[in-house]
C-alpha atoms as a PDB file:
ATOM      1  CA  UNK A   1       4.148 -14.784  -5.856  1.00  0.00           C
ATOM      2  CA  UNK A   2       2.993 -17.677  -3.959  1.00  0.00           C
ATOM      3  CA  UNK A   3       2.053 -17.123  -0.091  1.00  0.00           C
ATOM      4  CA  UNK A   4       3.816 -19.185   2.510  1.00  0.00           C
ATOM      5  CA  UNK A   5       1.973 -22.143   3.924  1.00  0.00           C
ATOM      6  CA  UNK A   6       1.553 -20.272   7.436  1.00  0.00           C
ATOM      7  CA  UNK A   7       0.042 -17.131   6.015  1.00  0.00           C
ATOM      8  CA  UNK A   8      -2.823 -19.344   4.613  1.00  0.00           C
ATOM      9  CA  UNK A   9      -3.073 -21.161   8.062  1.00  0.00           C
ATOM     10  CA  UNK A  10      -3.985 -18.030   9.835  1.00  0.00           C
ATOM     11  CA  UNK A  11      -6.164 -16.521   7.241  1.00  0.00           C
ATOM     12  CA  UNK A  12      -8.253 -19.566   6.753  1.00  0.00           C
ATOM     13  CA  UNK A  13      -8.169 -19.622  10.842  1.00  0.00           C
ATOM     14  CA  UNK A  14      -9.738 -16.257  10.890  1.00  0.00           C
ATOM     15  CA  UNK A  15     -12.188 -16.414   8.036  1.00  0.00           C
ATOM     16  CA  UNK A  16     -13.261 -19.728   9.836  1.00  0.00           C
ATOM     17  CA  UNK A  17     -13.878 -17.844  12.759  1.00  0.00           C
ATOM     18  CA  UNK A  18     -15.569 -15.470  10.992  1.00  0.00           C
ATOM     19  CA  UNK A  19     -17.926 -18.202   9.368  1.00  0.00           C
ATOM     20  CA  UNK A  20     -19.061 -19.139  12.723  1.00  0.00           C
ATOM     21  CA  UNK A  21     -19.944 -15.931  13.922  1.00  0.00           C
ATOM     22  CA  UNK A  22     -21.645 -14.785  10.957  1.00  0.00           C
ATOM     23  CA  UNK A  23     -23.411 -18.560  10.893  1.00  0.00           C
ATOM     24  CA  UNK A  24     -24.511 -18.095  14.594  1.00  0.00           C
ATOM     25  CA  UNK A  25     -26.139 -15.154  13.744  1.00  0.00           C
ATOM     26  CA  UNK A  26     -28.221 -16.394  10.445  1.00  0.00           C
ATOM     27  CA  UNK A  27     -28.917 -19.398  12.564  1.00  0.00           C
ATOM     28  CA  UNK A  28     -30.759 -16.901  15.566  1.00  0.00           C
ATOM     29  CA  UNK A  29     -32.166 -14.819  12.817  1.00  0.00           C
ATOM     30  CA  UNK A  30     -33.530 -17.736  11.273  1.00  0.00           C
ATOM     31  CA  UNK A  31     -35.306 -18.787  15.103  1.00  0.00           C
ATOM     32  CA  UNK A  32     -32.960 -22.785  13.989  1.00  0.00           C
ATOM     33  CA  UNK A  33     -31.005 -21.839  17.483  1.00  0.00           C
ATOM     34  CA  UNK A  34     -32.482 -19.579  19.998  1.00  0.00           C
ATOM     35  CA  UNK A  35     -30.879 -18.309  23.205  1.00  0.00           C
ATOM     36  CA  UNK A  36     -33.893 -18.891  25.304  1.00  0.00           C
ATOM     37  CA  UNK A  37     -32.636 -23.255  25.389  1.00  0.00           C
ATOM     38  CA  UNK A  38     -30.765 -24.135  28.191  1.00  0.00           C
ATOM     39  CA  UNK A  39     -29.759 -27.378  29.334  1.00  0.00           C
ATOM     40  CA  UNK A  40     -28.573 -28.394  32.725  1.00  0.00           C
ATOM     41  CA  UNK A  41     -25.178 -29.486  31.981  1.00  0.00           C
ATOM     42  CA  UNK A  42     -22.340 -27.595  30.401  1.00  0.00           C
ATOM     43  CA  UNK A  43     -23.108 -27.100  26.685  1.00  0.00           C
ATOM     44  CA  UNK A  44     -19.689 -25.622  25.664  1.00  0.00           C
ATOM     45  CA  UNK A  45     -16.549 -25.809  28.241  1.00  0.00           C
ATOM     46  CA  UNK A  46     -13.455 -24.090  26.419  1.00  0.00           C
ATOM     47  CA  UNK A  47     -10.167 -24.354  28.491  1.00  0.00           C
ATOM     48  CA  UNK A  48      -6.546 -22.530  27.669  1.00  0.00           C
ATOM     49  CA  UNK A  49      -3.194 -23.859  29.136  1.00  0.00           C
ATOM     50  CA  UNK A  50      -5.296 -24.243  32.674  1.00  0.00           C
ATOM     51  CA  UNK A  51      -5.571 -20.255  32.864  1.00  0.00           C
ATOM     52  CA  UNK A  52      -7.929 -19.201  31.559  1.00  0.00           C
ATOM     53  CA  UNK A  53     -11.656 -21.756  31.682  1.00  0.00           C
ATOM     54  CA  UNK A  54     -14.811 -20.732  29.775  1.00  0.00           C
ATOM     55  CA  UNK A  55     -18.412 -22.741  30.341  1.00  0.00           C
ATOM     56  CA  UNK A  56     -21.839 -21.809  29.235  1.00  0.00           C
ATOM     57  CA  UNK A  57     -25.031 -23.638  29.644  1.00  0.00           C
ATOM     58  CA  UNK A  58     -26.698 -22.180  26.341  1.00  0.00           C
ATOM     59  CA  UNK A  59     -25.606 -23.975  23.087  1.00  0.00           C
ATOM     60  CA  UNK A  60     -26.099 -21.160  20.518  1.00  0.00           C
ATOM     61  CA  UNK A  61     -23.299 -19.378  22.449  1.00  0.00           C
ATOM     62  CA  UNK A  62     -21.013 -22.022  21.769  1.00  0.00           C
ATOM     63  CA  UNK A  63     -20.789 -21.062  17.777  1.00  0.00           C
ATOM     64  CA  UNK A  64     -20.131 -17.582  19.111  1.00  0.00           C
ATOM     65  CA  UNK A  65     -16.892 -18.642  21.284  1.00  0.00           C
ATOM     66  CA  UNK A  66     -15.918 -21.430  18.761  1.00  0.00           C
ATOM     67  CA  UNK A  67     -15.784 -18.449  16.346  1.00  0.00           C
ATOM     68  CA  UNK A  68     -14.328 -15.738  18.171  1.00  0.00           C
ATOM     69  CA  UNK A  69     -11.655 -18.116  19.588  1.00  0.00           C
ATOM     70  CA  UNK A  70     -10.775 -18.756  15.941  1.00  0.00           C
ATOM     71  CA  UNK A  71     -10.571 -15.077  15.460  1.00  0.00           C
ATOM     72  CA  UNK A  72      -8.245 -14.479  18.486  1.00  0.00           C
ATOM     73  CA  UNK A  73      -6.138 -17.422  17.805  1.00  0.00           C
ATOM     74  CA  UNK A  74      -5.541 -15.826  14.390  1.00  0.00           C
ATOM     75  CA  UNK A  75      -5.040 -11.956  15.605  1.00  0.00           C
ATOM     76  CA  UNK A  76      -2.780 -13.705  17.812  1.00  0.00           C
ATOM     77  CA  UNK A  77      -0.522 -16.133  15.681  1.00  0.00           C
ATOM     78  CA  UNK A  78      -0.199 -12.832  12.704  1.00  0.00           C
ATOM     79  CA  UNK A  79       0.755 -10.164  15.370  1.00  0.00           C
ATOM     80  CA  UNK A  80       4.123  -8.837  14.728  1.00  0.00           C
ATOM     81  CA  UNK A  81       7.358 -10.116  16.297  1.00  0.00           C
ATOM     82  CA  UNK A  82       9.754  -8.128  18.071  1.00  0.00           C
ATOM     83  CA  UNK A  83      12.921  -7.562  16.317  1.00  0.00           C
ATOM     84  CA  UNK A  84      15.774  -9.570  18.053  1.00  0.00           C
ATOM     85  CA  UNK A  85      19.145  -7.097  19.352  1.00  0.00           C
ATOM     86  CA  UNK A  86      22.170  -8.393  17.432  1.00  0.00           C
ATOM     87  CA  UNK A  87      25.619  -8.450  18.994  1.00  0.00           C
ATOM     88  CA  UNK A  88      28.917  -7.866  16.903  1.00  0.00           C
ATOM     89  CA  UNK A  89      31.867  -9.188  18.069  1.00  0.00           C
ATOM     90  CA  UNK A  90      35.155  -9.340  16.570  1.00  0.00           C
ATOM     91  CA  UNK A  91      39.034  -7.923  17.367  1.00  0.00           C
ATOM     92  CA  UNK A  92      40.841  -4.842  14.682  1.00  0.00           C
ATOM     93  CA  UNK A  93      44.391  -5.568  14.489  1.00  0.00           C
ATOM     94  CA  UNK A  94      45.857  -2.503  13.583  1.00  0.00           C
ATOM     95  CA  UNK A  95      48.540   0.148  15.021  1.00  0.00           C
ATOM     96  CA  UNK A  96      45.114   2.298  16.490  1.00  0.00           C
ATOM     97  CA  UNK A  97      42.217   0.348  16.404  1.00  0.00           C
ATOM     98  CA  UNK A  98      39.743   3.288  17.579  1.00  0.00           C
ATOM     99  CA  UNK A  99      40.458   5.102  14.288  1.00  0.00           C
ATOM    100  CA  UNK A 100      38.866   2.307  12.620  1.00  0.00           C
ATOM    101  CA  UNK A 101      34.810   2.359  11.718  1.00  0.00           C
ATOM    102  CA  UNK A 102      32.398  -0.663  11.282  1.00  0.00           C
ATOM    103  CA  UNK A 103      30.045   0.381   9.153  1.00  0.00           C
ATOM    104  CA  UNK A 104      26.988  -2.696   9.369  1.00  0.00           C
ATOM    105  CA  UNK A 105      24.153  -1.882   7.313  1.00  0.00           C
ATOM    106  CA  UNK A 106      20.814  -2.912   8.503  1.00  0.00           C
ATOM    107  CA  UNK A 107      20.133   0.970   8.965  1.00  0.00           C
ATOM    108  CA  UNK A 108      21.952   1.214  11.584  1.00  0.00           C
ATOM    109  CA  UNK A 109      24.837   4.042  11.954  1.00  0.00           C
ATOM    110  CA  UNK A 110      28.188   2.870  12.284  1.00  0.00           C
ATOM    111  CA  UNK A 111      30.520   1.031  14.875  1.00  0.00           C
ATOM    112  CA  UNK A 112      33.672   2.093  16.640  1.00  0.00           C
ATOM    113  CA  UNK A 113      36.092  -0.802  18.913  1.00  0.00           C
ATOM    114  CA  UNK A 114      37.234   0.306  21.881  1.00  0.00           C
ATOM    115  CA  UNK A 115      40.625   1.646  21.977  1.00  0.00           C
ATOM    116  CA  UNK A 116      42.200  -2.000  22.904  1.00  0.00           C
ATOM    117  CA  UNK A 117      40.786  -3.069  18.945  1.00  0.00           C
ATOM    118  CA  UNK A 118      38.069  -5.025  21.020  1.00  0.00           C
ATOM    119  CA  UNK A 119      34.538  -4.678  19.115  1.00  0.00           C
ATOM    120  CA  UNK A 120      31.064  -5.209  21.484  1.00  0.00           C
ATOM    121  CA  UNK A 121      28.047  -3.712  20.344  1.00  0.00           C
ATOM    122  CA  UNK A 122      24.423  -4.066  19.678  1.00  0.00           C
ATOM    123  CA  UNK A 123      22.352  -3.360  16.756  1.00  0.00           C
ATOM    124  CA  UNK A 124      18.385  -4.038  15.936  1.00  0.00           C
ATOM    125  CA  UNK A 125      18.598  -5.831  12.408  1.00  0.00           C
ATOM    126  CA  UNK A 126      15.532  -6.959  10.524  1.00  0.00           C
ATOM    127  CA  UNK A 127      17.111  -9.073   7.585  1.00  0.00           C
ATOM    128  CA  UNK A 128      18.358 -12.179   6.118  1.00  0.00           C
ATOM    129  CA  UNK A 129      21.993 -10.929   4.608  1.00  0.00           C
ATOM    130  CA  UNK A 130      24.006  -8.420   6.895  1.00  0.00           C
ATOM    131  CA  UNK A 131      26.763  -6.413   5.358  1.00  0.00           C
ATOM    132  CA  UNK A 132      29.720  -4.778   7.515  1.00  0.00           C
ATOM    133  CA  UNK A 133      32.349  -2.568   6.119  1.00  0.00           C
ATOM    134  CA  UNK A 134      35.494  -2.190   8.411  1.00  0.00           C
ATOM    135  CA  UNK A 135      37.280   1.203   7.492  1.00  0.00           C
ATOM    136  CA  UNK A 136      40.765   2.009   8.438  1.00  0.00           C
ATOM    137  CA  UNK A 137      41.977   4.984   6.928  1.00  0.00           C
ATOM    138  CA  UNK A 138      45.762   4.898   5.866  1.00  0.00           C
ATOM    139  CA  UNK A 139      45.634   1.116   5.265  1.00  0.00           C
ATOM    140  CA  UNK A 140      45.597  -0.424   1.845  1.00  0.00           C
ATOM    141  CA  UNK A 141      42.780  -1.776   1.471  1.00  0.00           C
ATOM    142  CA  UNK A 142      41.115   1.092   3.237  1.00  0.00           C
ATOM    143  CA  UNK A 143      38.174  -1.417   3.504  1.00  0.00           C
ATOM    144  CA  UNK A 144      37.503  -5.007   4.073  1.00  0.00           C
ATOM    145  CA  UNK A 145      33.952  -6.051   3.685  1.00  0.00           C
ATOM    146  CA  UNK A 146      32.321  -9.458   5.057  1.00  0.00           C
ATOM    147  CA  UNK A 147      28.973 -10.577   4.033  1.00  0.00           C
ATOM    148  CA  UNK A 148      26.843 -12.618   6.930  1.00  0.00           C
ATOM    149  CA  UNK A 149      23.987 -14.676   5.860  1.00  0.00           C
ATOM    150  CA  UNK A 150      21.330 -15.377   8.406  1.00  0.00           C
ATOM    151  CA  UNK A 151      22.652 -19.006   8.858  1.00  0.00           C
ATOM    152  CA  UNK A 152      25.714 -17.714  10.494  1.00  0.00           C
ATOM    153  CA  UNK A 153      23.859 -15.819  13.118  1.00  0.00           C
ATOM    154  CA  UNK A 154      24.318 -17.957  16.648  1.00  0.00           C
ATOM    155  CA  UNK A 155      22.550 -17.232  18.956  1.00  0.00           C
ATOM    156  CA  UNK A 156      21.817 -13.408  18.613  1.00  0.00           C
ATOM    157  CA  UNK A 157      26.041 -13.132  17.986  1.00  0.00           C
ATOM    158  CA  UNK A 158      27.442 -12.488  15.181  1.00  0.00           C
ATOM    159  CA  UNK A 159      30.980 -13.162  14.766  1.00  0.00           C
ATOM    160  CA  UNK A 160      33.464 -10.769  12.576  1.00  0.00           C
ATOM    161  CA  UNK A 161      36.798 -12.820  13.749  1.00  0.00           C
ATOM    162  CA  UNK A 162      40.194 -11.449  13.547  1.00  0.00           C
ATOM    163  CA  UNK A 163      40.266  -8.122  11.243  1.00  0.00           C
ATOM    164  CA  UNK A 164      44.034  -7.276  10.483  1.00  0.00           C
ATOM    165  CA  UNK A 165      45.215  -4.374   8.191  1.00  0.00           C
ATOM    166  CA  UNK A 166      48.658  -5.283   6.967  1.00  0.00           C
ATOM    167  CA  UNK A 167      49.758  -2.617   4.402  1.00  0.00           C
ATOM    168  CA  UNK A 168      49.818   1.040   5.915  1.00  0.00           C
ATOM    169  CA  UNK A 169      50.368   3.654   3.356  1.00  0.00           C
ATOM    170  CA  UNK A 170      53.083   6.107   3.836  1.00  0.00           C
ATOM    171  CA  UNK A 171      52.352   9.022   6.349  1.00  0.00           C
ATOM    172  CA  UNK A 172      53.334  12.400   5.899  1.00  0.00           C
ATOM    173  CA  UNK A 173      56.390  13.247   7.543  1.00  0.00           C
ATOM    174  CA  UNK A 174      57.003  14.949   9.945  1.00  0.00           C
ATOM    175  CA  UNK A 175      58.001  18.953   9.349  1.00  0.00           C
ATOM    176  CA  UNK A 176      61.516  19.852  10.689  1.00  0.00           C
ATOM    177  CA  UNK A 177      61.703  23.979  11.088  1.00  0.00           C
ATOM    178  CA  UNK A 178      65.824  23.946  10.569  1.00  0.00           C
ATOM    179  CA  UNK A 179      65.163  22.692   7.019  1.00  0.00           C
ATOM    180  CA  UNK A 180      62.837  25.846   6.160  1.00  0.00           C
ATOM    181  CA  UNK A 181      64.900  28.505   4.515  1.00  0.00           C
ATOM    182  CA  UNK A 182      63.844  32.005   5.526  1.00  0.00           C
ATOM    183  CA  UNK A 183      63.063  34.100   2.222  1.00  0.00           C
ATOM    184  CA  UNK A 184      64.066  37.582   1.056  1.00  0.00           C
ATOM    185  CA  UNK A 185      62.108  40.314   2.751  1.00  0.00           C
ATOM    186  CA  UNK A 186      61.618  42.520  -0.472  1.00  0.00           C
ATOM    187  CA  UNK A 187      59.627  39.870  -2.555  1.00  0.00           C
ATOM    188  CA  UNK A 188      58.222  40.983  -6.217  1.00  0.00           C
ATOM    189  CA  UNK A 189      54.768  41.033  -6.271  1.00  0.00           C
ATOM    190  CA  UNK A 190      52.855  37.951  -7.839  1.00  0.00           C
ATOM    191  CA  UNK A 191      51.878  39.843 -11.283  1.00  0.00           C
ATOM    192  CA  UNK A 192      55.232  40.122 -12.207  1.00  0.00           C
ATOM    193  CA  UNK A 193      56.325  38.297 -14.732  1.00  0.00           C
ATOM    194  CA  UNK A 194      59.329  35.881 -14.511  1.00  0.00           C
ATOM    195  CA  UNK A 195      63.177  37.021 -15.164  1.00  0.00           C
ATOM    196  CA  UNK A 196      65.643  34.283 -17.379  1.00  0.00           C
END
């Protein structure tokens, strides 16, 4: 498995750093750089966005914040990103749209539209392909199932479109009490055996 080009970036960044610190010391160890030199004008200046303005009129701590800048820069750059909400949109078009579930699986548990078919949630996804299953019982297909790559995403929206169920399946009907024919009242018991 190769490693990304950016991953390399910020682990040389940080074993640079590292380099310099550890050099810094060997160098004091050594007596090549003491901390006793001074010199009367700014040895190291080290200045971020206009916030934030370092200066230090000994050299040998210049390896030191040359170093440890490399180190934060890295920490920094590698720290973990906060996952992004998602919004679903779409519209059910079906007799009762809040009997229909959108399943989208990103582990997250599953979606319900409103009761005007109208779909408007938000979910926390960390992933490149995004499956949603749309289930309506009593339709035929009971589910419909769109795939969203990453590339489709806009802007934190994703878009599921018109979602129509065409083919309901045949309900039960309803039960009519002046078609039920009252039995006898003396029935056989059920262990006896039938009469031709």
């Amino acid at each position: 498995m190769t490693m990304p080009t950016f991953d390399i970036i910020v682990i040389l960044g940080g074993i640079c750093g590292l380099l310099m610190v550890l050099g810094g010391m060997i160098l004091l160890y050594r007596g090549n750089i003491t901390l006793s030199q001074t010199s009367k004008d700014d040895a190291v200046s080290l200045e971020f966005r206009k916030m934030i303005k370092i200066s230090t009129h000994y050299p040998a701590l210049g390896l030191f914040v040359i170093g440890l800048a490399f180190v934060l820069a890295s920490a920094y750059i590698c720290r973990p990103k906060e996952v992004q909400p998602l919004t679903i949109k779409g519209h059910i078009n079906t007799a009762d749209p809040s009997s229909v579930t959108i399943f989208v699986y990103t582990g997250h548990g599953g979606l319900r539209p409103l009761t005007d078919g109208n779909i408007d949630d938000i979910v926390f996804p960390n992933l490149k392909l995004l499956k949603v299953d749309i289930n309506a019982p009593g339709y035929d297909p009971p589910t419909i199932t769109k795939t969203i790559e990453s590339s489709d995403i806009k802007k934190g929206t994703v878009s599921l479109g018109e979602i129509t169920f065409l083919n309901k399946k045949v309900e039960m009907p309803q039960i009519n009490q002046g078609n039920i024919v009252p039995v006898k009242e003396n029935l056989p018991p059920l262990t006896t055996s039938g009469k031709f």
